[in-house]
Protein backbone atom coordinates (compact mmCIF):
# COMPACT_ATOMS: atom_id res chain seq x y z
CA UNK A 1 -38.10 85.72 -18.31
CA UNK A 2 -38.75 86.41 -14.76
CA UNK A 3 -38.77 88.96 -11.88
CA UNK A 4 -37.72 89.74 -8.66
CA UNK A 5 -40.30 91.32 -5.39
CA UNK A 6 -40.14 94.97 -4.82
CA UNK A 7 -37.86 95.28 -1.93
CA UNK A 8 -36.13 98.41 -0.32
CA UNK A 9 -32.43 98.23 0.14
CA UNK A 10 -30.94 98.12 3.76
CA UNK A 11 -27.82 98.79 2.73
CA UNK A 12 -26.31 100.37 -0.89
CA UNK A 13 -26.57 98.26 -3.47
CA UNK A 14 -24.05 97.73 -6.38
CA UNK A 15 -24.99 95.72 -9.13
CA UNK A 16 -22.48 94.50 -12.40
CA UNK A 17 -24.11 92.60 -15.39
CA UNK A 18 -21.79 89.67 -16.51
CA UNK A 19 -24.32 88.10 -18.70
CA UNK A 20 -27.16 89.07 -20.64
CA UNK A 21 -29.60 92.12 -19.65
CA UNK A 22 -32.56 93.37 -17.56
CA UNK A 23 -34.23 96.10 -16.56
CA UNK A 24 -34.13 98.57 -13.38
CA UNK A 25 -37.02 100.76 -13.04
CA UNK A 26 -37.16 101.04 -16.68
CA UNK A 27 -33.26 101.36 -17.37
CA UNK A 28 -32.03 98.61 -19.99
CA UNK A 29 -29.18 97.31 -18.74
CA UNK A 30 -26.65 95.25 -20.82
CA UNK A 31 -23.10 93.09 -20.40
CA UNK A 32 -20.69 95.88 -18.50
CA UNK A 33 -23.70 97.82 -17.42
CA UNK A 34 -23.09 98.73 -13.54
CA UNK A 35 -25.86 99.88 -11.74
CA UNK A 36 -26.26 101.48 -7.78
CA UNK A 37 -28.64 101.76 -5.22
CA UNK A 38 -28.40 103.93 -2.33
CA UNK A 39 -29.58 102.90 1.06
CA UNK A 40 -33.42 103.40 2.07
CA UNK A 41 -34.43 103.22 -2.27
CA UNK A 42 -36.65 100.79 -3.34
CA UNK A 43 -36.64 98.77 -6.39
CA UNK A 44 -40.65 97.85 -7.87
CA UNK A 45 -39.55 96.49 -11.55
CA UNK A 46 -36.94 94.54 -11.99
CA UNK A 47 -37.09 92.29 -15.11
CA UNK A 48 -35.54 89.98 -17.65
CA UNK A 49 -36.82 88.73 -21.18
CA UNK A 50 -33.83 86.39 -21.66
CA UNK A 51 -32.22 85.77 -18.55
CA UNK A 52 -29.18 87.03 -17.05
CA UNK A 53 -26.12 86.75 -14.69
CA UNK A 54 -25.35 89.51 -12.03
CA UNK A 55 -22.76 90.41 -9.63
CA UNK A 56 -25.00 91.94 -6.78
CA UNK A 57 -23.21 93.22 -3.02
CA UNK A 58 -25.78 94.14 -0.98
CA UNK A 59 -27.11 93.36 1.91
CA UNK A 60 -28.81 90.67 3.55
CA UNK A 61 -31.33 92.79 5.12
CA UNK A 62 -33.48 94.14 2.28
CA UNK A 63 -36.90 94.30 2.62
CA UNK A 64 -39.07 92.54 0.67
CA UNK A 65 -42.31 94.45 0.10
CA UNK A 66 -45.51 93.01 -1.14
């Protein structure tokens, strides 16, 4: 498994799971799941157990936070 920094989104955020599942703030999210984030929101947990495949638009501009 693995996870990604807390960052705050610059722009919105869409996200489409193609493969597998994670988690988003404590939302499951599974193959067909579609998930968005609206601009200025900031993500702390996101997760996998198993891995996964996304289709993420956003924008190069999020801020990573530590």
């Amino acid at each position: 498994g693995t996870s990604y920094a807390p960052h705050r989104h610059a722009a919105v955020e869409e996200l489409y799971v193609l493969e597998g599942g994670c988690s988003i703030a404590g939302r499951e999210l599974a193959v067909g799941d579609y998930h968005r984030a609206e601009a200025g929101t900031v993500h702390h947990d996101t997760s996998t157990d198993d891995g996964c495949l996304l289709l993420i638009i956003s924008s190069p501009q999020n801020e990573l936070l530590k």
